[in-house]
PDB file of N, CA and C in Angstrom:
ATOM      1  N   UNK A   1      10.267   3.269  22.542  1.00  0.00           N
ATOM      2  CA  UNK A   1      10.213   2.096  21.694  1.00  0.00           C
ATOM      3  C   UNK A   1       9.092   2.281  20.660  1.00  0.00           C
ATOM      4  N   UNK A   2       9.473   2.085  19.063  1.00  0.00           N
ATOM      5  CA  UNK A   2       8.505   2.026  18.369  1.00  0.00           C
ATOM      6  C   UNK A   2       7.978   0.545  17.348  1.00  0.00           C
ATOM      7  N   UNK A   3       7.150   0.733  17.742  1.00  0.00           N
ATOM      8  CA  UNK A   3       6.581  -0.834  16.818  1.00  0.00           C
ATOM      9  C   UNK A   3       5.750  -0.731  15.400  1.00  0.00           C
ATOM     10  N   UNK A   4       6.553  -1.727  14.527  1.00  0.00           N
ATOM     11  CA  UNK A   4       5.616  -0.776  13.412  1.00  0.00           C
ATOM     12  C   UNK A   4       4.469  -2.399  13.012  1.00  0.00           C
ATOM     13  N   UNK A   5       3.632  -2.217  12.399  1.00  0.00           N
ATOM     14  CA  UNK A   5       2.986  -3.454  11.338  1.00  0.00           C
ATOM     15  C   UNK A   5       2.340  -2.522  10.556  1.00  0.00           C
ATOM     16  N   UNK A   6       2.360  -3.666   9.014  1.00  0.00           N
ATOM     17  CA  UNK A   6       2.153  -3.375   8.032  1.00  0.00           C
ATOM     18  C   UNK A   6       1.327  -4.411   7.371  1.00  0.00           C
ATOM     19  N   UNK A   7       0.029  -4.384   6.744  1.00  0.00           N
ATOM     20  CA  UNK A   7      -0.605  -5.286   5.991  1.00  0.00           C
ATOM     21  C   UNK A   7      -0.720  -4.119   4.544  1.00  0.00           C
ATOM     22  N   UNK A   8      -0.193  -5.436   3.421  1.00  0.00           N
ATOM     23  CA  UNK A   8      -0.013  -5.186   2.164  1.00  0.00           C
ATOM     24  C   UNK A   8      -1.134  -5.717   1.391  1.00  0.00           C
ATOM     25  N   UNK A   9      -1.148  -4.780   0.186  1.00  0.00           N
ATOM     26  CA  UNK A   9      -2.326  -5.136  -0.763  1.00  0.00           C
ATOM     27  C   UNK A   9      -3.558  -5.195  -0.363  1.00  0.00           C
ATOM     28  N   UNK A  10      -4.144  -4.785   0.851  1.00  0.00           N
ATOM     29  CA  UNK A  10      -5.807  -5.133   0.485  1.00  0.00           C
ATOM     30  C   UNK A  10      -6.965  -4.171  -0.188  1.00  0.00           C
ATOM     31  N   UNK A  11      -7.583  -5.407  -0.520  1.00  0.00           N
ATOM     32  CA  UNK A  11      -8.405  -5.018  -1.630  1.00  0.00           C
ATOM     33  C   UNK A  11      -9.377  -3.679  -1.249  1.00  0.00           C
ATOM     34  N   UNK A  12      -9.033  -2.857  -1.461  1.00  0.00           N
ATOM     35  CA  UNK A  12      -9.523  -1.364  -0.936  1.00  0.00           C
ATOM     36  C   UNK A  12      -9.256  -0.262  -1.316  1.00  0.00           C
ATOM     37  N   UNK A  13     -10.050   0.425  -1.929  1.00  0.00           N
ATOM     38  CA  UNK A  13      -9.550   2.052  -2.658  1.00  0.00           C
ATOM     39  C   UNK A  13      -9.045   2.589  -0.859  1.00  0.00           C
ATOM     40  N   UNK A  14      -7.573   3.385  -0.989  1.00  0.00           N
ATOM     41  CA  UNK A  14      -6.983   3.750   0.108  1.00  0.00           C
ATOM     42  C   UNK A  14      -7.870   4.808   0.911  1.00  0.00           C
ATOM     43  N   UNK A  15      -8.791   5.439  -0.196  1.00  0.00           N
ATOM     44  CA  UNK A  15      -9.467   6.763   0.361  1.00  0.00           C
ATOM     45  C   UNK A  15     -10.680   6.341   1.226  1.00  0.00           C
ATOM     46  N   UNK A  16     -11.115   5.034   1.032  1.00  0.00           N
ATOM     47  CA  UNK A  16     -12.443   4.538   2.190  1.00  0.00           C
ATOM     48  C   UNK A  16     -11.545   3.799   3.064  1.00  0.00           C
ATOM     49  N   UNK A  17     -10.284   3.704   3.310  1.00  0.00           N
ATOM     50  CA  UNK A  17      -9.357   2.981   4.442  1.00  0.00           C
ATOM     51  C   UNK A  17      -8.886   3.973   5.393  1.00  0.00           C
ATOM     52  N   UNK A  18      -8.548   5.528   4.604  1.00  0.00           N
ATOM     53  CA  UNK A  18      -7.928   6.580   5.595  1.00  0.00           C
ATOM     54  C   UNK A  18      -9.562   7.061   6.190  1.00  0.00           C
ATOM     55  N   UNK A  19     -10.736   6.810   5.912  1.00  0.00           N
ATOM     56  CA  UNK A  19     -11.609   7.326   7.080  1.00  0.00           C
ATOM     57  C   UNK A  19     -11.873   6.503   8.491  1.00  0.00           C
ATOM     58  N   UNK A  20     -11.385   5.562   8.134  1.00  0.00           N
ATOM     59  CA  UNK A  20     -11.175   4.557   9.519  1.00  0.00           C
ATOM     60  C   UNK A  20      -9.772   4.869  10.111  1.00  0.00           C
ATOM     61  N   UNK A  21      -8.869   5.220   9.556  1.00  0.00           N
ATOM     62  CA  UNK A  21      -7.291   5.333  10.069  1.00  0.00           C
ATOM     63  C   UNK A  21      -7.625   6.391  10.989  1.00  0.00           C
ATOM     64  N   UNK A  22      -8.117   7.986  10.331  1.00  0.00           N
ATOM     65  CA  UNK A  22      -7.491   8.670  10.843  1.00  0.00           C
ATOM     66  C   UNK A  22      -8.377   8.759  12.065  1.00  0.00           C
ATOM     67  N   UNK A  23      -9.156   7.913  12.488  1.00  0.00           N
ATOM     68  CA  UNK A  23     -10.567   7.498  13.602  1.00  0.00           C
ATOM     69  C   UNK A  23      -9.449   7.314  14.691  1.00  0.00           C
ATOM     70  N   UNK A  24      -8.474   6.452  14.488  1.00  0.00           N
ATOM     71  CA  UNK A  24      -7.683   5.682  15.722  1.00  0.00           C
ATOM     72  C   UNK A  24      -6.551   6.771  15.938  1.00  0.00           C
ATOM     73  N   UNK A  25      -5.788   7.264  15.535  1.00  0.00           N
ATOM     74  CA  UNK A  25      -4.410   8.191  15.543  1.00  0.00           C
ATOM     75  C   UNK A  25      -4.576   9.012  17.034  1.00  0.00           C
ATOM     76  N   UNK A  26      -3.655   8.594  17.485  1.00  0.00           N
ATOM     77  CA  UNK A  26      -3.371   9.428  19.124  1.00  0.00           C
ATOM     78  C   UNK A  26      -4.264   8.578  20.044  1.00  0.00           C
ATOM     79  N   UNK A  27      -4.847   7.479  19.747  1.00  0.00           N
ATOM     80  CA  UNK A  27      -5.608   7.270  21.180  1.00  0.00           C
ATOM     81  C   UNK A  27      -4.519   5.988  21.914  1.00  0.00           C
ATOM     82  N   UNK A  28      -5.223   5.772  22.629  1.00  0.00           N
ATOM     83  CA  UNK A  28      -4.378   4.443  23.168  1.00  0.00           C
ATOM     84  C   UNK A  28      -4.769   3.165  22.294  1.00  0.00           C
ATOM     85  N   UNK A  29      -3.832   1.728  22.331  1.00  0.00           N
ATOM     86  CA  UNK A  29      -3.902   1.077  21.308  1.00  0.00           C
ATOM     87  C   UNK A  29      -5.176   0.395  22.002  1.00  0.00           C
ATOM     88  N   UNK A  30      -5.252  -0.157  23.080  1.00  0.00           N
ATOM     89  CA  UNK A  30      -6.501  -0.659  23.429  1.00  0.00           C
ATOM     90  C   UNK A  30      -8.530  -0.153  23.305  1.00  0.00           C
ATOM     91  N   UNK A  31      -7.992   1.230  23.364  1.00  0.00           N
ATOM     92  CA  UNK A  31      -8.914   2.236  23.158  1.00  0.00           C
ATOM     93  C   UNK A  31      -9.469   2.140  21.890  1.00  0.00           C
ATOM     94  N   UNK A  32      -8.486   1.961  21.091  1.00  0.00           N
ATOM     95  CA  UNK A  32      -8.357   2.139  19.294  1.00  0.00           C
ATOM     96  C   UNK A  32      -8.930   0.552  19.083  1.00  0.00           C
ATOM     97  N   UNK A  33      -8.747  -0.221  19.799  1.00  0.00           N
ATOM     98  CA  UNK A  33      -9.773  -1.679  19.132  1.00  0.00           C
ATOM     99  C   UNK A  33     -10.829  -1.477  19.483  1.00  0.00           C
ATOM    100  N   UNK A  34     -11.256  -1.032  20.929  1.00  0.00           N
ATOM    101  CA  UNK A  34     -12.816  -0.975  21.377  1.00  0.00           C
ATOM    102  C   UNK A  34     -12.863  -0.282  19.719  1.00  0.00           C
ATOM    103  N   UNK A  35     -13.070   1.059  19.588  1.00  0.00           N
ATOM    104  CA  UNK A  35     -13.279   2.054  18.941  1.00  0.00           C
ATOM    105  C   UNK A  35     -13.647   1.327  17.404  1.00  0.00           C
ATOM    106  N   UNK A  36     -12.307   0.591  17.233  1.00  0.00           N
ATOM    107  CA  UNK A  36     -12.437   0.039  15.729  1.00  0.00           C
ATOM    108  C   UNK A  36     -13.695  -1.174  15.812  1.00  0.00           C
ATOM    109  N   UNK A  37     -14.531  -1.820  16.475  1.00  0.00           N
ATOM    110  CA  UNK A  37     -14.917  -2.430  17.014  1.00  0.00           C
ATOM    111  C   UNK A  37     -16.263  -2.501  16.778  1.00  0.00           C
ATOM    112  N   UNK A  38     -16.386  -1.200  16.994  1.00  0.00           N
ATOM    113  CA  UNK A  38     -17.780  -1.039  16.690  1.00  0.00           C
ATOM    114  C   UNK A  38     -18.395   0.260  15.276  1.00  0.00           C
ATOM    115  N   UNK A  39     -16.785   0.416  14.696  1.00  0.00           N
ATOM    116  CA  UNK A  39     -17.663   0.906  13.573  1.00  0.00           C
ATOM    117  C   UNK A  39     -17.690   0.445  12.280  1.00  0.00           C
ATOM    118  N   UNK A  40     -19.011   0.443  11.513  1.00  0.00           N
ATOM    119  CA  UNK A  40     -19.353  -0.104  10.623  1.00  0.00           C
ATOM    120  C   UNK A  40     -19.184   0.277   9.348  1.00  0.00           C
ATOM    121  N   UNK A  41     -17.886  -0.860   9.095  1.00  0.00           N
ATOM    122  CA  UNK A  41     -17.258  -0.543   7.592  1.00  0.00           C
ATOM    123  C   UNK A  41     -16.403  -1.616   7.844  1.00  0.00           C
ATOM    124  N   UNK A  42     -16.171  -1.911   6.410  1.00  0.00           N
ATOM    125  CA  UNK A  42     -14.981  -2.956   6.055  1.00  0.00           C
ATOM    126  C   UNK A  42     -13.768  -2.911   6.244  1.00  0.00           C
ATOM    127  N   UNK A  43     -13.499  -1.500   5.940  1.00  0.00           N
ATOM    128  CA  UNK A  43     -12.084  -1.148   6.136  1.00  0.00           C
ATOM    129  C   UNK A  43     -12.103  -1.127   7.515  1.00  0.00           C
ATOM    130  N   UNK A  44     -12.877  -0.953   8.902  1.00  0.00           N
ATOM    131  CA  UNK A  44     -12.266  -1.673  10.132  1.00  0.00           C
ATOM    132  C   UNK A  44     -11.977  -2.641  10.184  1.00  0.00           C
ATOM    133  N   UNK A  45     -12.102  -3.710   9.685  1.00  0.00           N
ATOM    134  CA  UNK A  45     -11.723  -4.808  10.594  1.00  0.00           C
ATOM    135  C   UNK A  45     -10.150  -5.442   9.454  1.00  0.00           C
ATOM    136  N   UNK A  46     -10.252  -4.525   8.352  1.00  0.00           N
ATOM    137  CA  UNK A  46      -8.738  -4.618   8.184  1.00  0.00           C
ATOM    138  C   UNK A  46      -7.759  -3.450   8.988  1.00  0.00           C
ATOM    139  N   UNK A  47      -8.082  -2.511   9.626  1.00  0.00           N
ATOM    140  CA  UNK A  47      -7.431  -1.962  10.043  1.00  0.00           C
ATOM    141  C   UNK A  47      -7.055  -2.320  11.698  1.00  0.00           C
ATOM    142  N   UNK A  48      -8.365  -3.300  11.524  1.00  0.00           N
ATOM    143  CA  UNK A  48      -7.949  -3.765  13.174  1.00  0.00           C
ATOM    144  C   UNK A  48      -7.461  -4.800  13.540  1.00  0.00           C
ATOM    145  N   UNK A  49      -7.608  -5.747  12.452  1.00  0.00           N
ATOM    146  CA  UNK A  49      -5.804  -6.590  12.195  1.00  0.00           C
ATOM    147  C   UNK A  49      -5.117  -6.195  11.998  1.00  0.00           C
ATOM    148  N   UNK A  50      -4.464  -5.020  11.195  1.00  0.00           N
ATOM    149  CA  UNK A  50      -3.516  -4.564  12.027  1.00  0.00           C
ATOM    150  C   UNK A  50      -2.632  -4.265  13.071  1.00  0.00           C
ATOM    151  N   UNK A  51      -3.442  -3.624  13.539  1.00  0.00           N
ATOM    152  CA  UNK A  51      -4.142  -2.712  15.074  1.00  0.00           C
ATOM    153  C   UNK A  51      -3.462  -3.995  15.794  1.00  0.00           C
ATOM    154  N   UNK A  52      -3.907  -5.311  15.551  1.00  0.00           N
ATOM    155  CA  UNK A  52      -3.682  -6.136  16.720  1.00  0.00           C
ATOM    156  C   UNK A  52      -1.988  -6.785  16.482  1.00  0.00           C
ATOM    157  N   UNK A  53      -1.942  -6.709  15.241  1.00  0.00           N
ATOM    158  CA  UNK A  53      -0.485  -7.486  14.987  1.00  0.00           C
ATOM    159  C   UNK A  53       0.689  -6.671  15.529  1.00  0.00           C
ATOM    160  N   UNK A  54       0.110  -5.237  15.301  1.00  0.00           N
ATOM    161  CA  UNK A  54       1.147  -4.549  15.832  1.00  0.00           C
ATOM    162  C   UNK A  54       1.293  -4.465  17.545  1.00  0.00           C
ATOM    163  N   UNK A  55       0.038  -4.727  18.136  1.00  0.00           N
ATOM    164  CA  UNK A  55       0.605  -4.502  19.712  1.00  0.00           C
ATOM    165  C   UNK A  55       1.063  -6.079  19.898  1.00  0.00           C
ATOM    166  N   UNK A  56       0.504  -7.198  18.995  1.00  0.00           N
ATOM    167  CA  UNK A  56       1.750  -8.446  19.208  1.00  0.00           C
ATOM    168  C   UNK A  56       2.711  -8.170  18.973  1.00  0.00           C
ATOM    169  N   UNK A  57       3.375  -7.829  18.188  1.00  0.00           N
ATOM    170  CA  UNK A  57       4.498  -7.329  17.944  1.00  0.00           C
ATOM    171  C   UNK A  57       5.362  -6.719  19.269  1.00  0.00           C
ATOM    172  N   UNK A  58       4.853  -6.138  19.713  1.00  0.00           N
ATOM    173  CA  UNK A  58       5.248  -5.470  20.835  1.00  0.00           C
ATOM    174  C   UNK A  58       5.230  -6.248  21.829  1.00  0.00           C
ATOM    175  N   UNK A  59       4.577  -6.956  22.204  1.00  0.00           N
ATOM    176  CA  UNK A  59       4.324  -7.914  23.323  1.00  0.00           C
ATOM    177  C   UNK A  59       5.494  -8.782  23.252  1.00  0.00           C
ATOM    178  N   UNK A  60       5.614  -9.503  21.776  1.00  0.00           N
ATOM    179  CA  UNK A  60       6.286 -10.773  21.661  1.00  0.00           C
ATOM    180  C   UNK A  60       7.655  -9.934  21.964  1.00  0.00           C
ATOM    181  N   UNK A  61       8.270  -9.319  21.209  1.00  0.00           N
ATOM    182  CA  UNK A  61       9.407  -8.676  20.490  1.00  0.00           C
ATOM    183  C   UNK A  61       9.936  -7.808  21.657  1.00  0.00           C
ATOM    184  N   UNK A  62       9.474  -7.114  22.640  1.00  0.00           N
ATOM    185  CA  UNK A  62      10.028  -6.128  22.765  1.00  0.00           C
ATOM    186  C   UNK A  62       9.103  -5.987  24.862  1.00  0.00           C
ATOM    187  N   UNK A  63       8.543  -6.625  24.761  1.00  0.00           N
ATOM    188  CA  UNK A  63       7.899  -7.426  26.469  1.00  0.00           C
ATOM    189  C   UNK A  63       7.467  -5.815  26.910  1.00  0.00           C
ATOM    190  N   UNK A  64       6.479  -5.502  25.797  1.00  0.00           N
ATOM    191  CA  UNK A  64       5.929  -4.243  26.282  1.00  0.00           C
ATOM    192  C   UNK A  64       3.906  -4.459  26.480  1.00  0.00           C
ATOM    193  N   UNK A  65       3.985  -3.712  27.671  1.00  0.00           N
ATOM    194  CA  UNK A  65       2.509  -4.332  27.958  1.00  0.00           C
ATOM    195  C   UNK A  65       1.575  -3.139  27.127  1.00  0.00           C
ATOM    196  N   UNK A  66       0.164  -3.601  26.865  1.00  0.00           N
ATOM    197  CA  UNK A  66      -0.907  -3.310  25.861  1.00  0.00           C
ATOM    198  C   UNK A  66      -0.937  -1.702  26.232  1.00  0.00           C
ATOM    199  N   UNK A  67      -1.698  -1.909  27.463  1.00  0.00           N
ATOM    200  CA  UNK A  67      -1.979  -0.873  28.567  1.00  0.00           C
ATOM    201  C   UNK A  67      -1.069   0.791  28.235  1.00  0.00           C
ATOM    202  N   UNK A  68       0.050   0.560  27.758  1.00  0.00           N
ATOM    203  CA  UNK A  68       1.250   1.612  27.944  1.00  0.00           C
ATOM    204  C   UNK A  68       1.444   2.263  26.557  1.00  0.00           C
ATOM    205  N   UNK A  69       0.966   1.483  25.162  1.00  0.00           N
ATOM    206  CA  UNK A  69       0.964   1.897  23.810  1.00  0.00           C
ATOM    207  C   UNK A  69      -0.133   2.912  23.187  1.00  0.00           C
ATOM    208  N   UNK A  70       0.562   3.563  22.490  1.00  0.00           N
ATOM    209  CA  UNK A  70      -0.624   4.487  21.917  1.00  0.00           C
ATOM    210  C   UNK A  70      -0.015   4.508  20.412  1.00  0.00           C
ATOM    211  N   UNK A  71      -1.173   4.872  19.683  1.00  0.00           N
ATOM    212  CA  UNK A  71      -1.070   4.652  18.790  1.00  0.00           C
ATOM    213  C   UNK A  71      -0.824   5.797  17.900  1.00  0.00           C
ATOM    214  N   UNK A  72       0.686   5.987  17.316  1.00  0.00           N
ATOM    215  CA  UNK A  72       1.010   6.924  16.659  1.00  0.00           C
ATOM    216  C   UNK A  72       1.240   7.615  15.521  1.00  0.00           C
ATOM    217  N   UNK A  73       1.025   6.580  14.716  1.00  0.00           N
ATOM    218  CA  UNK A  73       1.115   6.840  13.359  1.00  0.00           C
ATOM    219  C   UNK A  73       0.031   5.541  12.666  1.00  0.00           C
ATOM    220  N   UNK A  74      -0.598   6.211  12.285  1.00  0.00           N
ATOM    221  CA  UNK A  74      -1.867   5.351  11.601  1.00  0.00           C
ATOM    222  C   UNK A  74      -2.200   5.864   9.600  1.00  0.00           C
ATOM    223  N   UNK A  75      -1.554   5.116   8.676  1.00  0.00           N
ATOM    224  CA  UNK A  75      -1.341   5.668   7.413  1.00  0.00           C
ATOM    225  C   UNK A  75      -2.035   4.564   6.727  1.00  0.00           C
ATOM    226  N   UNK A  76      -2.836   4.889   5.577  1.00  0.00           N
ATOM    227  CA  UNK A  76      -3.046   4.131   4.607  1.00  0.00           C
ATOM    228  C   UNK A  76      -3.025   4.804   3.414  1.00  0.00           C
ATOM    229  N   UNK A  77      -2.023   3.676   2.576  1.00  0.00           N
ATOM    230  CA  UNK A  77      -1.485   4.547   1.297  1.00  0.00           C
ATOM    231  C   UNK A  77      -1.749   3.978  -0.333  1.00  0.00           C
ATOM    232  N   UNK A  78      -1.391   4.510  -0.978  1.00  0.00           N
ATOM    233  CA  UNK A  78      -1.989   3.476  -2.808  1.00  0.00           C
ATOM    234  C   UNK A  78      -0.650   2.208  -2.583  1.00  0.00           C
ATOM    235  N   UNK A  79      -1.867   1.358  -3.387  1.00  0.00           N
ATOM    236  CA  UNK A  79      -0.553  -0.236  -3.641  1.00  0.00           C
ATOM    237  C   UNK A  79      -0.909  -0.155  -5.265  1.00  0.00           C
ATOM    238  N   UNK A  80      -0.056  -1.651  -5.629  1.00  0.00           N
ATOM    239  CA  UNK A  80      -0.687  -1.865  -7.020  1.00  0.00           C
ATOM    240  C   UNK A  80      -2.456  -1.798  -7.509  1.00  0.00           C
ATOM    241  N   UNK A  81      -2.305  -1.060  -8.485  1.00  0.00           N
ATOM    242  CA  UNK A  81      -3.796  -0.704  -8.992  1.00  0.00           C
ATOM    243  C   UNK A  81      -3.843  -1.782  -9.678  1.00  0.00           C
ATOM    244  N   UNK A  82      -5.203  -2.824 -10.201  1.00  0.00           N
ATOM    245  CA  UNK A  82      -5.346  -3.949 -11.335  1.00  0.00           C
ATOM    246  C   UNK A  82      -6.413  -2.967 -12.082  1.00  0.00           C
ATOM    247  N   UNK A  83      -6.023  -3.267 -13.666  1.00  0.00           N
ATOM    248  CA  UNK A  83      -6.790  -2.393 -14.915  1.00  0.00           C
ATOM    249  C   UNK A  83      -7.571  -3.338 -15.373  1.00  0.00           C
ATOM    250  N   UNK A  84      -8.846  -3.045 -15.210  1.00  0.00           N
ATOM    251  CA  UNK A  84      -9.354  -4.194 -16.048  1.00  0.00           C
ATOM    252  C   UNK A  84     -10.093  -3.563 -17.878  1.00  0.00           C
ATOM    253  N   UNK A  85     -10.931  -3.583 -18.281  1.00  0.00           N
ATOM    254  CA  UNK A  85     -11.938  -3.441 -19.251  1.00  0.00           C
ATOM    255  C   UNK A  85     -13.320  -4.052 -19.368  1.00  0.00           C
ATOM    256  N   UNK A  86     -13.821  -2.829 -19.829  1.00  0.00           N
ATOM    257  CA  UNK A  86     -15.685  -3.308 -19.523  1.00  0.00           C
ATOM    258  C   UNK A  86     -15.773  -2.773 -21.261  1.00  0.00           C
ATOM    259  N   UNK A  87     -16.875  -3.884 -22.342  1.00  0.00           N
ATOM    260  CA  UNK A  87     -17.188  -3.106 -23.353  1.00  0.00           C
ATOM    261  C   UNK A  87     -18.144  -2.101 -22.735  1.00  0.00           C
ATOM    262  N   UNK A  88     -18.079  -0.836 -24.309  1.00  0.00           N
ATOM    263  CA  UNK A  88     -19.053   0.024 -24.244  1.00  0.00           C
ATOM    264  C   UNK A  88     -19.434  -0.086 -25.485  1.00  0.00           C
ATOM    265  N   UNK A  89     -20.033   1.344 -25.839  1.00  0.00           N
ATOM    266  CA  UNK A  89     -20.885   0.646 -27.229  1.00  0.00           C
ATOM    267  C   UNK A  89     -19.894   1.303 -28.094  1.00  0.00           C
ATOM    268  N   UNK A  90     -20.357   0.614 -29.268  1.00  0.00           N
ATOM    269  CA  UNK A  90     -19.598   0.675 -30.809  1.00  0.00           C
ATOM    270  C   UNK A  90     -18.165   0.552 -30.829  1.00  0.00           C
ATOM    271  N   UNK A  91     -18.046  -0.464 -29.764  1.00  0.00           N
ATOM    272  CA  UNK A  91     -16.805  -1.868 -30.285  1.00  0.00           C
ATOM    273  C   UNK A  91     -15.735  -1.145 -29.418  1.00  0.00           C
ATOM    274  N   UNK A  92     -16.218  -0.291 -28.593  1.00  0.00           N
ATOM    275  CA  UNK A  92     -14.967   0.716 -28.124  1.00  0.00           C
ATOM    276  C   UNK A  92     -15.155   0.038 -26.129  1.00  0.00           C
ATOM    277  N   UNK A  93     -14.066  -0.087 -25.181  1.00  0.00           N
ATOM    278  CA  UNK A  93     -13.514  -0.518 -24.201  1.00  0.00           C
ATOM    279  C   UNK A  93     -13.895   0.736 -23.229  1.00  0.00           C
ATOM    280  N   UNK A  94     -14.501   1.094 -21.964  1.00  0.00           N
ATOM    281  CA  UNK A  94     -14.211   1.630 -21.053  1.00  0.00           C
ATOM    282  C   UNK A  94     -13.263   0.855 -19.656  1.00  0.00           C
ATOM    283  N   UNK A  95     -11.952   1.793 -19.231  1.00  0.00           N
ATOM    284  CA  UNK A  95     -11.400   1.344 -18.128  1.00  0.00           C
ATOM    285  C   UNK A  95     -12.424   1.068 -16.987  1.00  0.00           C
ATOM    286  N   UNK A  96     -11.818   0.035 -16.161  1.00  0.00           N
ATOM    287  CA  UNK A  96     -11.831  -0.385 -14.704  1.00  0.00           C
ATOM    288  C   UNK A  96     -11.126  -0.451 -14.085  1.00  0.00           C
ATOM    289  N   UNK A  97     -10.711   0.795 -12.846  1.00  0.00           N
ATOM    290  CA  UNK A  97      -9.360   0.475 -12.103  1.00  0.00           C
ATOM    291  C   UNK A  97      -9.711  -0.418 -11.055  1.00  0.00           C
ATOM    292  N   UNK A  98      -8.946  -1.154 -10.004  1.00  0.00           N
ATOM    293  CA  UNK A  98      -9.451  -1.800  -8.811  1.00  0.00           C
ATOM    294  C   UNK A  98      -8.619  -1.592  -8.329  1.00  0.00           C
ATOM    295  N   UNK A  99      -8.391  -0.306  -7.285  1.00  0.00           N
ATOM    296  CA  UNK A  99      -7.673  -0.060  -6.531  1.00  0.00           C
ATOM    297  C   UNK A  99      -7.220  -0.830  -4.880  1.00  0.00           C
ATOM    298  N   UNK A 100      -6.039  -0.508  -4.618  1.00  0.00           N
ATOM    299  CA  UNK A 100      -5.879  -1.537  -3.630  1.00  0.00           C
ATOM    300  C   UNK A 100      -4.872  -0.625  -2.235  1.00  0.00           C
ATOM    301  N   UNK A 101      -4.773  -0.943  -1.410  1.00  0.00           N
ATOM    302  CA  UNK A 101      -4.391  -0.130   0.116  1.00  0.00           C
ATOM    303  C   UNK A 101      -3.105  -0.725   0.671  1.00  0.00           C
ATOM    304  N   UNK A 102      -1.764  -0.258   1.163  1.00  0.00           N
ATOM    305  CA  UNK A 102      -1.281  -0.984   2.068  1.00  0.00           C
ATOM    306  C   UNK A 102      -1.594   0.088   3.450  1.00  0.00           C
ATOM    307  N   UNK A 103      -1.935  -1.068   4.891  1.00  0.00           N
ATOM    308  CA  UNK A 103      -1.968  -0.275   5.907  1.00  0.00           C
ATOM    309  C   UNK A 103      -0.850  -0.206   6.620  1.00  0.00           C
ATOM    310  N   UNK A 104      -0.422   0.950   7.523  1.00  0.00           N
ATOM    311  CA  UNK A 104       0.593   0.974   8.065  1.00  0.00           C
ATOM    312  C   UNK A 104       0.408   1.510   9.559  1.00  0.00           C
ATOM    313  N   UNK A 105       0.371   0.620  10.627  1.00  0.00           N
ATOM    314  CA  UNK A 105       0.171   1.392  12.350  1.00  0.00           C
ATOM    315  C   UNK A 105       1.680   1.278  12.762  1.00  0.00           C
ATOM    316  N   UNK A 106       2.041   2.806  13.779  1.00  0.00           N
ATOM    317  CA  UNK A 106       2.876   2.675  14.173  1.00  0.00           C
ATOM    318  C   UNK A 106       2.492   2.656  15.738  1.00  0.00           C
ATOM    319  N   UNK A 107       2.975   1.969  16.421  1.00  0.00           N
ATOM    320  CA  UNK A 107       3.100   1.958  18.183  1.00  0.00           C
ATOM    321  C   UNK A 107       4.406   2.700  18.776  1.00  0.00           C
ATOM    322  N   UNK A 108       3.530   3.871  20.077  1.00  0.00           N
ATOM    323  CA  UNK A 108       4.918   4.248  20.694  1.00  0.00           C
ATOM    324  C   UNK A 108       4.142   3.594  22.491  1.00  0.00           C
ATOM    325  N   UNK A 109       5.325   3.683  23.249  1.00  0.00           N
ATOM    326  CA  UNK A 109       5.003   3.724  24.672  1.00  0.00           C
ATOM    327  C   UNK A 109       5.634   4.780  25.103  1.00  0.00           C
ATOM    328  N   UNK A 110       5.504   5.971  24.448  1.00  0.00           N
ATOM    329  CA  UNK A 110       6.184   7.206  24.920  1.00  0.00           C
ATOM    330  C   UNK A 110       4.850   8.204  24.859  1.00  0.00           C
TER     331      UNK A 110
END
């Protein structure tokens, strides 16, 4: 059985989100919250809502207990970028990208 969740758009360049992802990949899902839990960065505790929606998911959906999931696919990828503009000098515009993340955990009990 595989369980997927997905949180869209958050506000996060994807490349400071995959150093927390690829932290959790292969452990057990319970293991993977202690873990996410205690390290210090932002992008945990979006990755660990995740983390949690997806073993609800499983619980509600599919009457699979916590204990038995591991966590198998852990991805964070580019979403919509917002462009902004900053002046610079002599009347001329430098870009501002604000990049943004969707996360993606997959659950197996295999």
């Amino acid at each position: 059985m595989i369980v997927h969740a997905i949180l869209k758009n958050v506000p996060m360049s994807p490349q400071k989100v995959r150093e927390v992802v690829r932290q959790i990949q292969g452990l057990p899902a319970l293991h993977a919250q202690a873990v996410l839990a205690v390290v210090p960065r932002k992008s945990a505790r979006f990755v660990a809502k995740t983390l949690q929606s997806a073993i609800a998911n499983a619980e509600n959906n599919n009457k699979a207990k916590p204990e038995t999931l591991i966590v198998k696919e852990a991805v964070a990828g580019t979403a919509m970028r917002i462009k902004r503009f900053t002046p610079k000098a002599r009347g001329s515009a430098g870009p501002i990208i604000k990049r943004r993340s969707h996360i993606k955990i997959t659950l197996s009990d295999e």
